[in-house]
Protein backbone atom coordinates (compact mmCIF):
# COMPACT_ATOMS: atom_id res chain seq x y z
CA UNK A 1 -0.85 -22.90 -19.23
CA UNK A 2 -0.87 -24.30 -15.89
CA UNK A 3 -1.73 -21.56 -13.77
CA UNK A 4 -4.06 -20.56 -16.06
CA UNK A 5 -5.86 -24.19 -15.83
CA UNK A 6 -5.14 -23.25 -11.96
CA UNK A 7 -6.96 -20.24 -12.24
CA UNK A 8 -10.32 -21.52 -13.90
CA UNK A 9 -10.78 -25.21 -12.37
CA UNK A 10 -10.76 -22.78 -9.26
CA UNK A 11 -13.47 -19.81 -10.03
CA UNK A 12 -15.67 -23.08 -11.29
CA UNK A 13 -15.44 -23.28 -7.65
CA UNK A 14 -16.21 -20.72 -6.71
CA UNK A 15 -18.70 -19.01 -8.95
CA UNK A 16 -21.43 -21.10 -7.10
CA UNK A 17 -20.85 -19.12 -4.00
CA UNK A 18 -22.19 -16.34 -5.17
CA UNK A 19 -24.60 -14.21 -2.59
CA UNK A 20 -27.67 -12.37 -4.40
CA UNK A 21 -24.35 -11.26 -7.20
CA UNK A 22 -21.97 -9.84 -4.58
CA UNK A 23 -18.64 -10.94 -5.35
CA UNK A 24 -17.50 -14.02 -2.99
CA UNK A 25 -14.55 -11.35 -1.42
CA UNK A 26 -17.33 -9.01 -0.82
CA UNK A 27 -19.23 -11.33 0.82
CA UNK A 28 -16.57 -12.43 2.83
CA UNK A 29 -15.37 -8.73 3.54
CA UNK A 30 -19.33 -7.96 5.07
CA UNK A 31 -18.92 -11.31 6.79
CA UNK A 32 -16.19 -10.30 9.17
CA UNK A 33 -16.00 -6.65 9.03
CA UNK A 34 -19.97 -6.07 8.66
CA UNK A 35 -20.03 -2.31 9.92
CA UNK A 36 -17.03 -1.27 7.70
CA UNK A 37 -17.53 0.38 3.97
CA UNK A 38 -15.30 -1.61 1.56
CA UNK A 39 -12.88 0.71 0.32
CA UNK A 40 -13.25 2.33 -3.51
CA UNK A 41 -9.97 1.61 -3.70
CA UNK A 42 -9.98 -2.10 -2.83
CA UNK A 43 -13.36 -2.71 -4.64
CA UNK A 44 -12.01 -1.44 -7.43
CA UNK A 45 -8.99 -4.61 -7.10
CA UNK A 46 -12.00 -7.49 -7.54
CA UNK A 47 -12.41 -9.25 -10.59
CA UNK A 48 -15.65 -10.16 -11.99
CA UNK A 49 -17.11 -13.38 -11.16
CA UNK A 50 -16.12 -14.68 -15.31
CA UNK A 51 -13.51 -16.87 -16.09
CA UNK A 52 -13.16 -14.57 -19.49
CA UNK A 53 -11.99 -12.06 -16.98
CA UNK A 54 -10.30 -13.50 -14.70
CA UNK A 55 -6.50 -12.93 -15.00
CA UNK A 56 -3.11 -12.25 -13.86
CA UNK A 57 -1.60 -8.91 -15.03
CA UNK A 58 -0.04 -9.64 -18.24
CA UNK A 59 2.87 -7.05 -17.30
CA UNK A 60 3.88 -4.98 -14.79
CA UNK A 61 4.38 -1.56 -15.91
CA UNK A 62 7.29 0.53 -14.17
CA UNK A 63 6.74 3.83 -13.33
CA UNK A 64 8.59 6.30 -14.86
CA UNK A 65 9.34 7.92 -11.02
CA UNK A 66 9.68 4.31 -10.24
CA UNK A 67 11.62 4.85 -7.14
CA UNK A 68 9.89 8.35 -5.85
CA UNK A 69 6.98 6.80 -5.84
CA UNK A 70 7.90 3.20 -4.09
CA UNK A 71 5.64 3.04 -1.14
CA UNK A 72 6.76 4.14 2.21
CA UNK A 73 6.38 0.70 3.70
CA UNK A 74 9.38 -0.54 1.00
CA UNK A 75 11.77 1.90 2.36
CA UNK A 76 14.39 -0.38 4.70
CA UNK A 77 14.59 1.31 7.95
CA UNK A 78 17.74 -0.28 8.50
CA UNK A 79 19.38 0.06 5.17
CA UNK A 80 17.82 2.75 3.80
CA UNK A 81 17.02 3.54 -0.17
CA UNK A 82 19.41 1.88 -2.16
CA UNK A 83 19.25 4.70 -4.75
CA UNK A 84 19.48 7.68 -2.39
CA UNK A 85 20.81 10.11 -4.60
CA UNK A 86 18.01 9.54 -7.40
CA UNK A 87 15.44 10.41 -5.18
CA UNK A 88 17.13 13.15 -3.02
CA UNK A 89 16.88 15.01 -6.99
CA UNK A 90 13.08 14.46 -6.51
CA UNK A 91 11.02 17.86 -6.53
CA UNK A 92 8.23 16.97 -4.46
CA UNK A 93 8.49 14.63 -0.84
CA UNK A 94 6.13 13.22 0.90
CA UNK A 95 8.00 13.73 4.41
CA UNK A 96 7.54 16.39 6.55
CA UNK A 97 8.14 17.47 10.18
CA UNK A 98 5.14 16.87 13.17
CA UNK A 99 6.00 20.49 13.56
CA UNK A 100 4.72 21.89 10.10
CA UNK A 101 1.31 19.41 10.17
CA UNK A 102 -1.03 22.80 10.84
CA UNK A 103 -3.15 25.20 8.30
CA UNK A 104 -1.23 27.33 6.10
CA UNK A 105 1.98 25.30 5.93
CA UNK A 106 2.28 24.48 2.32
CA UNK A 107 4.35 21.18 0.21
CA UNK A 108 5.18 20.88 -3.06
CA UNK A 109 3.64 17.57 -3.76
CA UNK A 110 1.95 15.25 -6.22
CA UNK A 111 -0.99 12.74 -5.39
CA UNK A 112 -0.38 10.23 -8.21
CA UNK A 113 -3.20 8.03 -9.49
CA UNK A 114 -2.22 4.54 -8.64
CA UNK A 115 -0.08 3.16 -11.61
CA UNK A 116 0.18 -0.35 -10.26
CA UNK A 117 -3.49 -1.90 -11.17
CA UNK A 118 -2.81 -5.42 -10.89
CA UNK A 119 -6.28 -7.23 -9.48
CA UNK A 120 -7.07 -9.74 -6.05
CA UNK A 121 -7.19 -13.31 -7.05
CA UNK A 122 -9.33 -15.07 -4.53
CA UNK A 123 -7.99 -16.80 -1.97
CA UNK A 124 -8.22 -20.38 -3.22
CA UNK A 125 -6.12 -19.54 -6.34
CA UNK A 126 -3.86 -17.01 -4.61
CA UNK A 127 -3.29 -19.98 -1.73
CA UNK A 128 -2.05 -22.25 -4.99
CA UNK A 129 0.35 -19.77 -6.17
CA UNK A 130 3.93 -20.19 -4.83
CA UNK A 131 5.14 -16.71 -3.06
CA UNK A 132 8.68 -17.16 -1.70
CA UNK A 133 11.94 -16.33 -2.90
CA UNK A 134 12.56 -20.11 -2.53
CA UNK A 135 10.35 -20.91 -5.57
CA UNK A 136 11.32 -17.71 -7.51
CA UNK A 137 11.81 -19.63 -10.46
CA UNK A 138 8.40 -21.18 -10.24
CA UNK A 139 6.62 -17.52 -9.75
CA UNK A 140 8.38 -16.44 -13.07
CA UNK A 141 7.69 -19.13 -15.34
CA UNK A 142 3.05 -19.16 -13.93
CA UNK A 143 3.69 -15.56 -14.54
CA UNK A 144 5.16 -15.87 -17.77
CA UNK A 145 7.95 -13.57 -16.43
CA UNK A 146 12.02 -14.01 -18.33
CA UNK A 147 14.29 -14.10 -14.93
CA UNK A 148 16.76 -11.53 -17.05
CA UNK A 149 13.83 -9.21 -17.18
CA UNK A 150 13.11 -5.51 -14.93
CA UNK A 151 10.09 -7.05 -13.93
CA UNK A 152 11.40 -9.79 -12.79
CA UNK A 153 13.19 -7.59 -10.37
CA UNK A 154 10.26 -6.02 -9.28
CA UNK A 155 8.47 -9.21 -8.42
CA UNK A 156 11.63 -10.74 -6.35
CA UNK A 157 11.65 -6.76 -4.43
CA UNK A 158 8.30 -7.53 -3.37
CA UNK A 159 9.04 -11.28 -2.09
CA UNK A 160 12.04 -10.48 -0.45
CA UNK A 161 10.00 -6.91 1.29
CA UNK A 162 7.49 -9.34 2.27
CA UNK A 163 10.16 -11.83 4.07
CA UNK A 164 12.67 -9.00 5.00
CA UNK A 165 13.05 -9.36 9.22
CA UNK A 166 10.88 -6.76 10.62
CA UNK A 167 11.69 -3.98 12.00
CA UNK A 168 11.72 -2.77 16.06
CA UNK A 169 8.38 -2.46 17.12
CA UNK A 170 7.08 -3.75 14.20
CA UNK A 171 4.27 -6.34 12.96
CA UNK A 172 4.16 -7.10 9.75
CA UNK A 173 2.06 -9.40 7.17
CA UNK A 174 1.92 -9.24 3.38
CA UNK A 175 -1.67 -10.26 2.33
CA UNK A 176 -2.30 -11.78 -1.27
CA UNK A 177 -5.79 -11.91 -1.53
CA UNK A 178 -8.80 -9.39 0.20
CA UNK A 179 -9.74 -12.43 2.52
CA UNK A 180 -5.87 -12.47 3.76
CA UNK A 181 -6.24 -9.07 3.97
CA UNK A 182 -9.50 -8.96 6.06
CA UNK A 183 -8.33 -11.82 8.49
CA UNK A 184 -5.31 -9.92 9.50
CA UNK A 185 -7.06 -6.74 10.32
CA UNK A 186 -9.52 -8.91 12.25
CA UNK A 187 -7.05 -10.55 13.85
CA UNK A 188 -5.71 -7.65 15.29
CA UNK A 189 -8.79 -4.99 16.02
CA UNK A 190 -11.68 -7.32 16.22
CA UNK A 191 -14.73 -6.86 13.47
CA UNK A 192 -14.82 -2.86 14.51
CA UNK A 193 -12.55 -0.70 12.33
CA UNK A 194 -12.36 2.18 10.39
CA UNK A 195 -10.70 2.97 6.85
CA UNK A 196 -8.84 5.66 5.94
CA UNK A 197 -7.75 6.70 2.34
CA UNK A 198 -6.84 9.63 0.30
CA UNK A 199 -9.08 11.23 -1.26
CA UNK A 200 -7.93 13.63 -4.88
CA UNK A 201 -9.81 15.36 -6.66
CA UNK A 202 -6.58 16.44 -9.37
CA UNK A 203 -4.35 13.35 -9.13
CA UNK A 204 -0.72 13.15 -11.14
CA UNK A 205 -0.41 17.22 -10.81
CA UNK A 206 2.43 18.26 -9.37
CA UNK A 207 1.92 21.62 -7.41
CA UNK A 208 1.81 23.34 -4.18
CA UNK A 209 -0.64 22.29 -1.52
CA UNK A 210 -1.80 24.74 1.90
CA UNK A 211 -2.78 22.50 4.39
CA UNK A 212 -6.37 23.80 5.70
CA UNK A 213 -8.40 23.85 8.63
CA UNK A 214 -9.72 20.89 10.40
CA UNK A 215 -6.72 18.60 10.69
CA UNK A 216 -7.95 15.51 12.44
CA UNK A 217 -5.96 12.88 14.32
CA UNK A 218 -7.82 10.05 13.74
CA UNK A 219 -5.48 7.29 16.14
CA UNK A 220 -2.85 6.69 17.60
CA UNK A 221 -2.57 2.48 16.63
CA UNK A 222 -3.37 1.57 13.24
CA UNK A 223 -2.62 -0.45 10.16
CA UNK A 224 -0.95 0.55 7.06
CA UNK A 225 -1.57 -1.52 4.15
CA UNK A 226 0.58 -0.91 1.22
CA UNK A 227 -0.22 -1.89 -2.21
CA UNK A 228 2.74 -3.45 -4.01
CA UNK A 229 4.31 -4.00 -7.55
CA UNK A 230 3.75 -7.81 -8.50
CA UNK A 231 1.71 -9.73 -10.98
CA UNK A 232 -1.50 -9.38 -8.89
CA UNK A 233 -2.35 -7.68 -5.85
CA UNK A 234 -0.64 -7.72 -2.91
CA UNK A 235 -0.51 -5.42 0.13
CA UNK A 236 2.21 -4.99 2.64
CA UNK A 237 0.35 -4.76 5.93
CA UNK A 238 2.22 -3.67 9.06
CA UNK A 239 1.69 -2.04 12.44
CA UNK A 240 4.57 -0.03 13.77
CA UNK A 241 4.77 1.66 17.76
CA UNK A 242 5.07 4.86 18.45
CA UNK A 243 2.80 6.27 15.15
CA UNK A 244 0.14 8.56 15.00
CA UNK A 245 -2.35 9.00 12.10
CA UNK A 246 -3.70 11.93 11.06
CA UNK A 247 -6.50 13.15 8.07
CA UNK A 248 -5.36 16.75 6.36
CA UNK A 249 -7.21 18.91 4.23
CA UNK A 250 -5.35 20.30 1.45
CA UNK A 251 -5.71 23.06 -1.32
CA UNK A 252 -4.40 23.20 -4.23
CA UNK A 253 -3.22 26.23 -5.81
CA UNK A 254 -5.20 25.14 -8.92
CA UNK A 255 -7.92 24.83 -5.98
CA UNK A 256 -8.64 21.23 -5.83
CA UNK A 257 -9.13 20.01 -2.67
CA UNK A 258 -7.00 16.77 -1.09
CA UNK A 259 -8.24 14.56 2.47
CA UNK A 260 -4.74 13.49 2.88
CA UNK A 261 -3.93 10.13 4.90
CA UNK A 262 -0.55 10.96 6.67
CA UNK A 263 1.02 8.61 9.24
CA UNK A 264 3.49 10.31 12.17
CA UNK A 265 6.63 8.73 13.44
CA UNK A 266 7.21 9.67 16.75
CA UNK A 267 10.56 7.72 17.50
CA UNK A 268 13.24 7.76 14.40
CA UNK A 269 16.05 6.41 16.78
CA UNK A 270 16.24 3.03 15.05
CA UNK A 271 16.31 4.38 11.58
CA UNK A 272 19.33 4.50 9.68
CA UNK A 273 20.94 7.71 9.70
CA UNK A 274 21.51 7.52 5.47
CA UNK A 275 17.42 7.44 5.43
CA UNK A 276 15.70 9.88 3.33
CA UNK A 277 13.61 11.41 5.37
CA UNK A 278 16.81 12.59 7.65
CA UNK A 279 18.60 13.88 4.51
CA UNK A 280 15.27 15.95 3.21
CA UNK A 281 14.25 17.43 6.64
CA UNK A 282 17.90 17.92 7.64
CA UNK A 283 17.04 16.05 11.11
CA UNK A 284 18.90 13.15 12.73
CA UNK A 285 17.67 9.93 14.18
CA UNK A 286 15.94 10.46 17.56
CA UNK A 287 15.37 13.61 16.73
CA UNK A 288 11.54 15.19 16.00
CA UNK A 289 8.57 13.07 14.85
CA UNK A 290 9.00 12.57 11.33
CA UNK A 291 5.42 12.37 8.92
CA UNK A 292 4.63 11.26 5.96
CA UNK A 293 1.65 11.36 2.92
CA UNK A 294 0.71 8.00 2.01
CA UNK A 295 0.17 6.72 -1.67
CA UNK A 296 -3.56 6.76 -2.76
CA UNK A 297 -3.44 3.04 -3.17
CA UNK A 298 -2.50 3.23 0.54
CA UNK A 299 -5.55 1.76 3.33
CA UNK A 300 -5.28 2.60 6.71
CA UNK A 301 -7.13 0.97 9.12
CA UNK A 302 -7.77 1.94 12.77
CA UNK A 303 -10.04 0.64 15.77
CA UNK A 304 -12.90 2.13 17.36
């Protein structure tokens, strides 16, 4: 009951700030980043401006691949996947070498429809929300969350991803509203940026891809924002050295067609030797640039 009186007192506030009936994020998103599309897939994250619609996820729904499909961003490079062998069984991967990134190399893959659809609060009520593994107990009982429960786990994953020690090379930030989101970005490129996203026309189909003509590296400094499991939305944002980013065209054999987001690691030499990628490409840590497909609930931003 009281985040929920939380959650209204503070869209009374804001509902005034309404801008000929743009949404106040996407206001605020024009605002700073004026020149820059707002995403499909973070437009479709906002809530209407109507305090009958405003809410919290009433559950978080784990995937049945619940660990194949765990973003890239909450794999430890230090400690690796703590269920290795689970997803070593997988049938499709999303790793591949720099090597193989040219038309006619084909993947057995599967571009899932995002399954986590948890929505942005607004700043103001995200900003009132406690989000630290220090107030745990206080997340779980605004959520309405038991502490015995899986989700429960899930929620304290994503807190403790968001205040794991980052990695070499790395910056990180874990944004809990579009505004949080925006400001880091800014922060970091300035107002001009571009977004890059998958784009599926067959998602959840498992089934071999040829990489086509026209692969397009698109940067070589960028950030990867990461949606995440928890009772609304919240993106793991980082920017790691050494990366490329590239934009693939795909074919099914069913003959969709795939733009694929895929982000290059060109030094591995601080990764933990247990990682998965090693294991599926049979490669060791320094070795050869290491890529990866993103998630389609994956933005990528870069600077021009």
């Amino acid at each position: 009951m009281e985040l929920h009186l939380i959650l209204i007192f503070t869209l009374c506030l804001l509902f005034s700030n309404k801008s000929n009936g743009a949404l106040p994020e996407e206001v605020y998103w024009k605002s700073k980043l004026p020149n820059t599309p707002l995403p499909k897939a973070l437009q479709e994250l906002l809530q209407p401006a109507n305090t009958e619609n405003l809410s919290i996820s009433s559950e978080i729904e784990k995937p049945l691949d619940y660990y194949e499909s765990r973003p890239f961003s909450e794999i430890d490079f230090n400690i690796g996947y703590s269920n290795i062998n689970r997803i070593a069984s997988t049938t499709t991967t999303v790793f591949l070498l720099h090597d193989n990134l040219f038309p006619g190399n084909r993947m057995y893959l599967n571009f899932k429809k995002a399954y986590n659809t948890s929505k942005f609060l607004p700043r103001k009520i995200a900003q009132s929300i406690p989000f630290s593994t220090k107030e745990y107990s206080k997340i779980l009982k605004y959520s309405s969350v038991k502490p015995a429960s899986e989700e429960a786990q899930m929620i304290k994953h994503t807190i403790q991803q968001c205040e794991a020690p980052k990695i070499e090379g790395e910056i990180k930030y874990c944004a809990t509203s579009l505004e949080s989101l925006v400001d880091f970005v800014v922060s970091k490129f300035g107002n001009k940026v571009l977004t890059l996203a998958n784009e599926v026309e067959e998602e959840n189909k498992k089934q071999n891809y040829t990489i086509s003509q026209g692969v397009k590296k698109m940067g070589d400094y960028q950030i990867v924002c990461h949606k995440q499991i928890f009772k609304y939305a919240v993106f793991y944002c980082h920017v790691i050295e050494a990366t490329k980013v590239y934009m693939v065209p795909l074919v099914g054999d069913d003959g969709s067609k795939v733009k694929a987001a895929v982000i290059c690691h060109t030094d591995t030499s601080a990764w933990n030797p247990e990682h998965i990628a090693f294991q599926v490409l049979k490669v060791k840590p320094g070795g050869p640039p290491i890529c990866h497909y993103l998630n389609s609930d994956t933005i990528v931003f870069i600077p021009y």
